[in-house]
Protein backbone atom coordinates (compact mmCIF):
# COMPACT_ATOMS: atom_id res chain seq x y z
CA UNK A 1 -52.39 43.73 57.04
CA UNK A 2 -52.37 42.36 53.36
CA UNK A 3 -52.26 38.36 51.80
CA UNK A 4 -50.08 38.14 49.58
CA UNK A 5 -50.59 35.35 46.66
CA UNK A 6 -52.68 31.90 47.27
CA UNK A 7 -52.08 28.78 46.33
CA UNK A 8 -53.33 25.33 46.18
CA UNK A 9 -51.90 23.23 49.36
CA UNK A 10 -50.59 20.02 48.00
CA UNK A 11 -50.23 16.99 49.94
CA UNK A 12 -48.49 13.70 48.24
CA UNK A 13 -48.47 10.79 50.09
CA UNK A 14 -46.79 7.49 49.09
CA UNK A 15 -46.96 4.01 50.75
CA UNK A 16 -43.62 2.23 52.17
CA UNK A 17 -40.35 3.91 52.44
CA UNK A 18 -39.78 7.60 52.34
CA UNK A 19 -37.14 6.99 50.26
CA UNK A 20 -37.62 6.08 46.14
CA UNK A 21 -36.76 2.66 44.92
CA UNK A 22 -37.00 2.09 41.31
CA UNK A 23 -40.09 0.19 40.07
CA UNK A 24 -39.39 -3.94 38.88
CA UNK A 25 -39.39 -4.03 35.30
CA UNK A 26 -42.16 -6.03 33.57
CA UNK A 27 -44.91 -5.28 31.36
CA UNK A 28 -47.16 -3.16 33.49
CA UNK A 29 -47.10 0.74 33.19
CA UNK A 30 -47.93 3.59 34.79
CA UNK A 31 -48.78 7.45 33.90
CA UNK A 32 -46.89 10.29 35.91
CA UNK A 33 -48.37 11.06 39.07
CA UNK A 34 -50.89 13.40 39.86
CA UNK A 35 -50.77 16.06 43.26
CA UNK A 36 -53.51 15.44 45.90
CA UNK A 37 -54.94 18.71 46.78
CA UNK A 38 -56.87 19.35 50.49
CA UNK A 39 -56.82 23.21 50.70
CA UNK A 40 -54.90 26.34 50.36
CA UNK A 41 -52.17 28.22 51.31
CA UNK A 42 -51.67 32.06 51.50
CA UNK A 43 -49.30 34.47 52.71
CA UNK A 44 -50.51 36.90 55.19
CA UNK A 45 -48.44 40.12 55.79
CA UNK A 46 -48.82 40.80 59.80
CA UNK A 47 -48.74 44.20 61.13
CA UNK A 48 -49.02 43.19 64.50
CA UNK A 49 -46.22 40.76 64.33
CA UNK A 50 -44.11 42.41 62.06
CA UNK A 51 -43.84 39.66 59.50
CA UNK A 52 -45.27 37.79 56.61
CA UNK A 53 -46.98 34.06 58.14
CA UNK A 54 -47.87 30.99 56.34
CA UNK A 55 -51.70 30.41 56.34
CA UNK A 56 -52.49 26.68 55.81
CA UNK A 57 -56.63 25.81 54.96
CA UNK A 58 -58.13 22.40 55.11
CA UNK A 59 -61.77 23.11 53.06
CA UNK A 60 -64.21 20.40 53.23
CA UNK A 61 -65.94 19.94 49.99
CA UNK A 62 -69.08 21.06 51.99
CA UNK A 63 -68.02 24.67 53.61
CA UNK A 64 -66.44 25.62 49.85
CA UNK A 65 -69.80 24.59 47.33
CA UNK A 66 -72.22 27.04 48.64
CA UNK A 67 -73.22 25.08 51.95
CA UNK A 68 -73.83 26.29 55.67
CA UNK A 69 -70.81 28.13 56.93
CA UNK A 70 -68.46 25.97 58.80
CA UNK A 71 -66.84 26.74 62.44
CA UNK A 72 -63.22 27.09 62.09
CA UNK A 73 -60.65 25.25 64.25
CA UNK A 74 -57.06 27.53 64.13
CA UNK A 75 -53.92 25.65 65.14
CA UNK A 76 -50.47 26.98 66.05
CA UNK A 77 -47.92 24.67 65.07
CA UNK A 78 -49.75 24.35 61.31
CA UNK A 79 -46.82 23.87 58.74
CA UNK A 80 -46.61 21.50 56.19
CA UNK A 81 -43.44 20.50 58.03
CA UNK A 82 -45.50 20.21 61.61
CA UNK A 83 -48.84 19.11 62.61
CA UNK A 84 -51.05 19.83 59.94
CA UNK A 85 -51.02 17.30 58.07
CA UNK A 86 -51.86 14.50 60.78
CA UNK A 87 -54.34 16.88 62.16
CA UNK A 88 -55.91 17.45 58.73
CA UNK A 89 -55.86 13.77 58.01
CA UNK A 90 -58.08 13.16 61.59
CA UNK A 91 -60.70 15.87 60.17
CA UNK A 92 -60.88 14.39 56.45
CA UNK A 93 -61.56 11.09 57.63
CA UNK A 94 -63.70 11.82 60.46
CA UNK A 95 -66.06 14.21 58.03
CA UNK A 96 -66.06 11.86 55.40
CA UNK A 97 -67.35 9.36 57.98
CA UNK A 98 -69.84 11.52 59.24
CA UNK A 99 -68.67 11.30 62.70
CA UNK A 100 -67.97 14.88 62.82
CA UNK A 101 -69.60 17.81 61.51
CA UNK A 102 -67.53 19.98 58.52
CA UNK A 103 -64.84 21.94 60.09
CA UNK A 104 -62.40 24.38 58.26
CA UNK A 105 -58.47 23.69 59.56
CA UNK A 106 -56.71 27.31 59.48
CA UNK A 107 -52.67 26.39 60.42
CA UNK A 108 -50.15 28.90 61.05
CA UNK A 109 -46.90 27.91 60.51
CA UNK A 110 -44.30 29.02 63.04
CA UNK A 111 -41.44 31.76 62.28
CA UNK A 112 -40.15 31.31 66.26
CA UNK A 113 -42.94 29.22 68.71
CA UNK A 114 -40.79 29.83 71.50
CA UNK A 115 -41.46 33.69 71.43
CA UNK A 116 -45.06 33.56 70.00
CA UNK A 117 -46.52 30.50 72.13
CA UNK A 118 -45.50 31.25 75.85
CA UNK A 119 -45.91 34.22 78.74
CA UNK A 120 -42.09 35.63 79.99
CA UNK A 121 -40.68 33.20 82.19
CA UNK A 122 -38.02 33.38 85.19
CA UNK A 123 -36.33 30.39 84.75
CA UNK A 124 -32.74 31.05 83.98
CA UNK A 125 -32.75 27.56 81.41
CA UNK A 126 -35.97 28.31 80.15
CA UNK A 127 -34.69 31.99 79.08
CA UNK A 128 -31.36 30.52 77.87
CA UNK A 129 -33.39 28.18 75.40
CA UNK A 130 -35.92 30.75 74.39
CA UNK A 131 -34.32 33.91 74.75
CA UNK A 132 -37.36 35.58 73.06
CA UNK A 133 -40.51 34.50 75.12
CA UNK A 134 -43.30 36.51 76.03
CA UNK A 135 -44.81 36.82 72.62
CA UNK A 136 -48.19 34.71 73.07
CA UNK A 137 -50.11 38.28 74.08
CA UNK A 138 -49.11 39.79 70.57
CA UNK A 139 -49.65 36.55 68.82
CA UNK A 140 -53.01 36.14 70.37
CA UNK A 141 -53.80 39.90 69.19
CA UNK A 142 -52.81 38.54 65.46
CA UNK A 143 -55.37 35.85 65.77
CA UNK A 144 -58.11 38.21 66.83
CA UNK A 145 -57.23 41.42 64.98
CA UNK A 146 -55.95 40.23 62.04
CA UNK A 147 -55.99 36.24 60.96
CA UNK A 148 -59.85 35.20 62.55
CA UNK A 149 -61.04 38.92 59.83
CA UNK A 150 -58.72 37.40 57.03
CA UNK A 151 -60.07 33.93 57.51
CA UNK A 152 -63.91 35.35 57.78
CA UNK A 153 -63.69 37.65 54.54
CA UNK A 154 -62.04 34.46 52.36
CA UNK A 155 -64.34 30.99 53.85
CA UNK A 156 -67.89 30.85 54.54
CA UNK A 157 -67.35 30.68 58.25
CA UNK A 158 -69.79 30.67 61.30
CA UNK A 159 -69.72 32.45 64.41
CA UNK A 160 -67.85 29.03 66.36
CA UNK A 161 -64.56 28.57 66.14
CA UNK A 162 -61.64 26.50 68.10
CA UNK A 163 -58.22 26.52 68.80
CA UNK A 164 -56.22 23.16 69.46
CA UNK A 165 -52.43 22.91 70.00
CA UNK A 166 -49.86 20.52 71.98
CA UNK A 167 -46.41 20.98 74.16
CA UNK A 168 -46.09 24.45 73.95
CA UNK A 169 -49.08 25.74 71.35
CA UNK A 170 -50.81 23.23 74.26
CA UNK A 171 -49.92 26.07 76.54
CA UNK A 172 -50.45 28.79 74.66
CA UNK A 173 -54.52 26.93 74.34
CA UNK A 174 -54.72 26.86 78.21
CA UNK A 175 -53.61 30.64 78.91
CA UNK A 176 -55.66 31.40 75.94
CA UNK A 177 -58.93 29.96 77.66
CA UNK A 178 -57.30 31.64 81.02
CA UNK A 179 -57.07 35.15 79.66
CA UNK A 180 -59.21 35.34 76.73
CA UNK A 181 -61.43 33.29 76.96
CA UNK A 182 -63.95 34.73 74.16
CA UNK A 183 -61.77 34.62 72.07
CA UNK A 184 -62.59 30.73 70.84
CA UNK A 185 -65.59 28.47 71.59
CA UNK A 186 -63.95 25.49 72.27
CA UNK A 187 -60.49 24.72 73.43
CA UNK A 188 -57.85 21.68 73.32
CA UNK A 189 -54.99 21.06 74.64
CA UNK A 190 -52.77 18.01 74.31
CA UNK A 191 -49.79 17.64 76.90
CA UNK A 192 -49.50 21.17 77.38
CA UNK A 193 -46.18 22.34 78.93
CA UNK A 194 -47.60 23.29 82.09
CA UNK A 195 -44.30 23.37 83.71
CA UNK A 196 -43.31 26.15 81.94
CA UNK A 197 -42.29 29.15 84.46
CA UNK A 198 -42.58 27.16 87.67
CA UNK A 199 -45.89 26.35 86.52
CA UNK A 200 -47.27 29.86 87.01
CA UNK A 201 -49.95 29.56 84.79
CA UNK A 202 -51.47 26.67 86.45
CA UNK A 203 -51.59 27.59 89.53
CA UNK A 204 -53.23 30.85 88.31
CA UNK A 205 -56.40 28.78 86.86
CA UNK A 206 -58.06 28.64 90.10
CA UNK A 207 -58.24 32.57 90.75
CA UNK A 208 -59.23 32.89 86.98
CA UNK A 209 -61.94 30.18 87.11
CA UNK A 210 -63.00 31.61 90.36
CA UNK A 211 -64.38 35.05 88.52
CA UNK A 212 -64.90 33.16 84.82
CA UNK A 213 -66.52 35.46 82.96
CA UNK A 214 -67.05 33.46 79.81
CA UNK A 215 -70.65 32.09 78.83
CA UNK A 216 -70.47 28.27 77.26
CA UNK A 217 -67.33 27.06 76.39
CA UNK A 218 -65.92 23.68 75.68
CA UNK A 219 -62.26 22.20 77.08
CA UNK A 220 -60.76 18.77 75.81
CA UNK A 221 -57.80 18.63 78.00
CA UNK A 222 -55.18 15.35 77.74
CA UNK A 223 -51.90 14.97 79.32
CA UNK A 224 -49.41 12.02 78.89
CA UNK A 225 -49.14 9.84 81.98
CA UNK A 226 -46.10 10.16 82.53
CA UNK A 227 -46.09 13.82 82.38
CA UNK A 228 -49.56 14.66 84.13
CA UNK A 229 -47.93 15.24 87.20
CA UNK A 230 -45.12 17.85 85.39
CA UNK A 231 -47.57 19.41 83.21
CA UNK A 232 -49.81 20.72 85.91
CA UNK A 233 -52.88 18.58 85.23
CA UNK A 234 -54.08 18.06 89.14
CA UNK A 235 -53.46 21.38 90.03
CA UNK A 236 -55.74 22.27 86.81
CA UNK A 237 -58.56 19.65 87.38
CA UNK A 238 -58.21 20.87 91.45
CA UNK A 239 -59.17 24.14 89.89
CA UNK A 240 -62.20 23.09 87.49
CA UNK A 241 -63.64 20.59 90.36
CA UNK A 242 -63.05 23.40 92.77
CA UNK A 243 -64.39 26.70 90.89
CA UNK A 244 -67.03 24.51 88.79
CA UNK A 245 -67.52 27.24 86.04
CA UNK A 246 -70.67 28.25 84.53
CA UNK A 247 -71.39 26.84 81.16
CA UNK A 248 -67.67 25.56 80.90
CA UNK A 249 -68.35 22.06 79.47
CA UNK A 250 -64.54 19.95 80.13
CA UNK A 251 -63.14 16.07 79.77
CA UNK A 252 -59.88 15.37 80.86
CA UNK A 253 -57.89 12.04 79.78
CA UNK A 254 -54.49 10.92 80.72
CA UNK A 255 -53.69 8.48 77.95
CA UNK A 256 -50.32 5.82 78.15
CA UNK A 257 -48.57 7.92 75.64
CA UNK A 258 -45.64 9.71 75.55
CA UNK A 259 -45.09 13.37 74.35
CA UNK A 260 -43.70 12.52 71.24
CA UNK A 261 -46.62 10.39 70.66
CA UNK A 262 -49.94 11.42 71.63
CA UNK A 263 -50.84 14.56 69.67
CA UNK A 264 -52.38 11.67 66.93
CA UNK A 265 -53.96 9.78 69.00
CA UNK A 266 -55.59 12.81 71.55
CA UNK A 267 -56.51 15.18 68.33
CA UNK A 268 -58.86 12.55 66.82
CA UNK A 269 -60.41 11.71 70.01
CA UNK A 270 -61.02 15.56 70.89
CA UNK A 271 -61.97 16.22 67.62
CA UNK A 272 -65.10 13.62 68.05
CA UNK A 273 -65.52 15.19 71.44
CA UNK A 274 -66.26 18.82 70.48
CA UNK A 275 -67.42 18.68 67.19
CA UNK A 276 -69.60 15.65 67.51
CA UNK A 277 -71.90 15.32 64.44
CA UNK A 278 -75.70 17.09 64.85
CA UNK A 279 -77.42 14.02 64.67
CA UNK A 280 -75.39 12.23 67.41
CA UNK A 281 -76.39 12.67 71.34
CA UNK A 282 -76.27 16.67 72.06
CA UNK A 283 -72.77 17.04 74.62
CA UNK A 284 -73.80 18.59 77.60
CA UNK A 285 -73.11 21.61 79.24
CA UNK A 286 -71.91 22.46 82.29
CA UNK A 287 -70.02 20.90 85.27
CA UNK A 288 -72.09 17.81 84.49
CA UNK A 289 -70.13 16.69 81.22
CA UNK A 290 -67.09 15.74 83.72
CA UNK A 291 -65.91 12.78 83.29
CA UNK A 292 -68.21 11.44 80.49
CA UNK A 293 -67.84 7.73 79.29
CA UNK A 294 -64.65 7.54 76.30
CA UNK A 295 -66.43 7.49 72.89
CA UNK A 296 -67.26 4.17 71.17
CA UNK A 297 -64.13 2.00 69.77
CA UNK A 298 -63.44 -0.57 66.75
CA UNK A 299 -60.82 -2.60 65.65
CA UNK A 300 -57.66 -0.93 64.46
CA UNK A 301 -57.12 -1.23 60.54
CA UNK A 302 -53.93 -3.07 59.41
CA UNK A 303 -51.85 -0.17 58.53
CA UNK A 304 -52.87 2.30 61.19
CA UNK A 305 -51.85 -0.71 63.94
CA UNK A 306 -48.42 -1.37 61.85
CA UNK A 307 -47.35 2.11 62.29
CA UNK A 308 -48.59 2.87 65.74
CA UNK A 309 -46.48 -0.24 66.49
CA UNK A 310 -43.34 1.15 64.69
CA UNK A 311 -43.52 4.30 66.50
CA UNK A 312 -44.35 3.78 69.99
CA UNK A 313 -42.77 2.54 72.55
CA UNK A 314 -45.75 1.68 74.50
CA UNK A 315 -46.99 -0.97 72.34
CA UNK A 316 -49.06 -2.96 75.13
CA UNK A 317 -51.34 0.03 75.36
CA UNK A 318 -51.97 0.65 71.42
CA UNK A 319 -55.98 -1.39 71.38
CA UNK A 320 -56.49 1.03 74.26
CA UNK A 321 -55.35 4.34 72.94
CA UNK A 322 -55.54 4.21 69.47
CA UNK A 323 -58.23 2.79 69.10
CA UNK A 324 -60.34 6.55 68.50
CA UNK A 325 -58.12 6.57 64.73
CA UNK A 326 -61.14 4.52 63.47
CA UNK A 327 -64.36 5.45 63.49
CA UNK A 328 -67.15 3.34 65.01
CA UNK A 329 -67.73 0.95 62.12
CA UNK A 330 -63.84 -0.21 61.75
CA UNK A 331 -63.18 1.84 58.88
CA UNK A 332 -60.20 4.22 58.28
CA UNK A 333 -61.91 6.28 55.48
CA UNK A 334 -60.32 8.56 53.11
CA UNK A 335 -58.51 10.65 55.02
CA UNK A 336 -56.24 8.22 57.11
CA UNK A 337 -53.08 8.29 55.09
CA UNK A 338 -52.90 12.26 55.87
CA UNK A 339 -53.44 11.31 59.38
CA UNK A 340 -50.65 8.56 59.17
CA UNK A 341 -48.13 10.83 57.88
CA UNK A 342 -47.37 13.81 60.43
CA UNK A 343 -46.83 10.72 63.18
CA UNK A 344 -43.19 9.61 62.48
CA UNK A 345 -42.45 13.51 61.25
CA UNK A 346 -42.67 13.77 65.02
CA UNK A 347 -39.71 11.85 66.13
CA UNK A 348 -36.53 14.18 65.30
CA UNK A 349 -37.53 17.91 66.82
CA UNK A 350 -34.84 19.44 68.80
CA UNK A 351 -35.72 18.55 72.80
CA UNK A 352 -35.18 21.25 75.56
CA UNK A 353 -32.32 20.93 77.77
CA UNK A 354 -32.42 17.17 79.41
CA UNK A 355 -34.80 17.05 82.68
CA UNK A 356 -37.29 15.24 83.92
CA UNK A 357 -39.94 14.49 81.74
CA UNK A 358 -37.77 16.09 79.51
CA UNK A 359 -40.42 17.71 76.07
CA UNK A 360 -39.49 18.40 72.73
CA UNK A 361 -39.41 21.42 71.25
């Protein structure tokens, strides 16, 4: 294992259209533009895997100055091009705000997430449109042999970390807490693809929460509504109600979103659910923290509610589940144009062959 090069992760964000339009002339002027800069990116040359990955850091100003060391919350799925930047944007804002302690955001961006994110599978369409699956044993030996010792001997890190990931890096969360489960602290999964294999995995999680062998461990687990039923979820809350594992501290929400649309608005409320801020009321452990009441809510700011309107179809539902963007004083912070950004980057991923409750990607 060796990282090749570093450099500084650039984000550039501009209001209105994607596209240019050339500025009015009048008297006003402006200097060239200037990069805004929220991490690092580095090349890491993978053994295991066979291949050079993309490592994308989010560094609060806190974990890089000579501060506490940070936990560290690792996301499949982490490209410029994917979810990292809306996930970035819901941890700058929410740190700024001090809703949520400092966290570092480690992304790995994908070379092929339909071999590295999901178990072999039986089902003759699923095999057709990932002819490679079975990879998410190897790729979970990267994480813990090779990225989470990288990661540690670069960042001031502490002992905690977390894993988050949705559709299919959603699965590859839930076998994760399954089959390894000390391998992260805390877990979430947004609209995992539960139906993947004939839902094999799910219907494994009561035998494996039967003999849990895990100490304390946090799960945020969300599902679309429309897609609860597909995805597994009653067969996994069946499981956790049934099994009640020791020290495994879980919330479950099934928000009126669709799968193209509720990674943004799940991620920020998970993130305020397992890395609520010290001074805030302690989460409890246990099979007591079922169930807990949602998290406080404010008015929407004007932009956030313009493009939640744009993009979802569900627009009579948007006070009620996007309402966790803000924090609990109405205000967006900083970090809410990154968080803004990945949600209509969402829209035009290639979909799986049409079914129903048919997911993308």
């Amino acid at each position: 294992m060796a990282q090749v090069g570093s450099r500084l992760l650039v984000l550039v964000f501009a209001a209105g259209c994607a596209q240019a339009t050339p500025a009015p002339a009048g008297p006003a002027s402006a200097s060239g533009g200037s990069p805004l800069t929220l991490g690092e990116t580095f090349q890491l040359e993978s053994k295991i895997l066979g291949e050079r990955r993309t490592i994308n850091v989010y560094l609060p100003p806190s974990c890089s100055h000579g501060g506490p060391a940070c936990p560290v919350l690792y996301m499949p799925d982490g490209g410029m091009d994917e979810d990292f930047p809306h996930i970035l944007g819901s941890l700058d804002v929410s740190i700024k705000n001090r809703i949520i302690r400092p966290v570092i955001l480690v992304g790995i961006a994908n070379t092929e997430r339909r071999r590295d994110l999901v178990g072999p599978t039986t089902v003759a369409a699923e095999q057709k449109a990932a002819p490679h699956a079975g990879g998410a044993p190897r790729f979970r030996r990267f994480l813990r042999e090779e990225l989470k010792p990288a990661i540690a001997a670069r960042y001031r890190v502490a002992s905690d970390s977390a894993i988050i990931g949705e559709s299919l890096a959603g699965l590859f969360v839930l076998e994760t807490l399954l089959v390894e489960p000390d391998l992260f602290d805390r877990y979430i999964a947004v609209d995992p693809s539960g139906w993947w294999n004939q839902q094999a995995l799910v219907r494994s999680a009561a035998a494996r929460f039967a003999a849990w062998p895990a100490g304390p461990r946090t799960l945020y687990l969300a599902f679309a509504e429309e897609n609860a039923t597909y995805g597994g979820a009653e067969v996994l809350l069946d499981a956790l109600r049934t099994a009640r594992p020791a020290g495994l501290t879980w919330r479950y929400q099934a928000l009126p979103e669709h799968h193209d649309t509720i990674f943004p608005v799940a991620a920020l409320q998970a993130l305020r659910t397992v890395f609520a801020y010290p001074a805030g009321q302690p989460a409890p452990t246990g099979a007591a923290a079922v169930d807990r009441p949602d998290l406080p809510s404010a008015a929407l700011p004007a932009e956030l509610e313009r493009v939640l309107r744009d993009n979802s179809p569900r627009t009579t539902h948007i006070h009620g589940t996007a309402r966790a963007w803000t924090d609990e004083k109405g205000q967006g912070g900083g970090g809410l144009a990154a968080g803004l950004a990945g949600v209509r980057a969402r829209q035009d991923r290639p979909r799986w062959p049409a079914r129903r409750n048919p997911h993308p990607r």
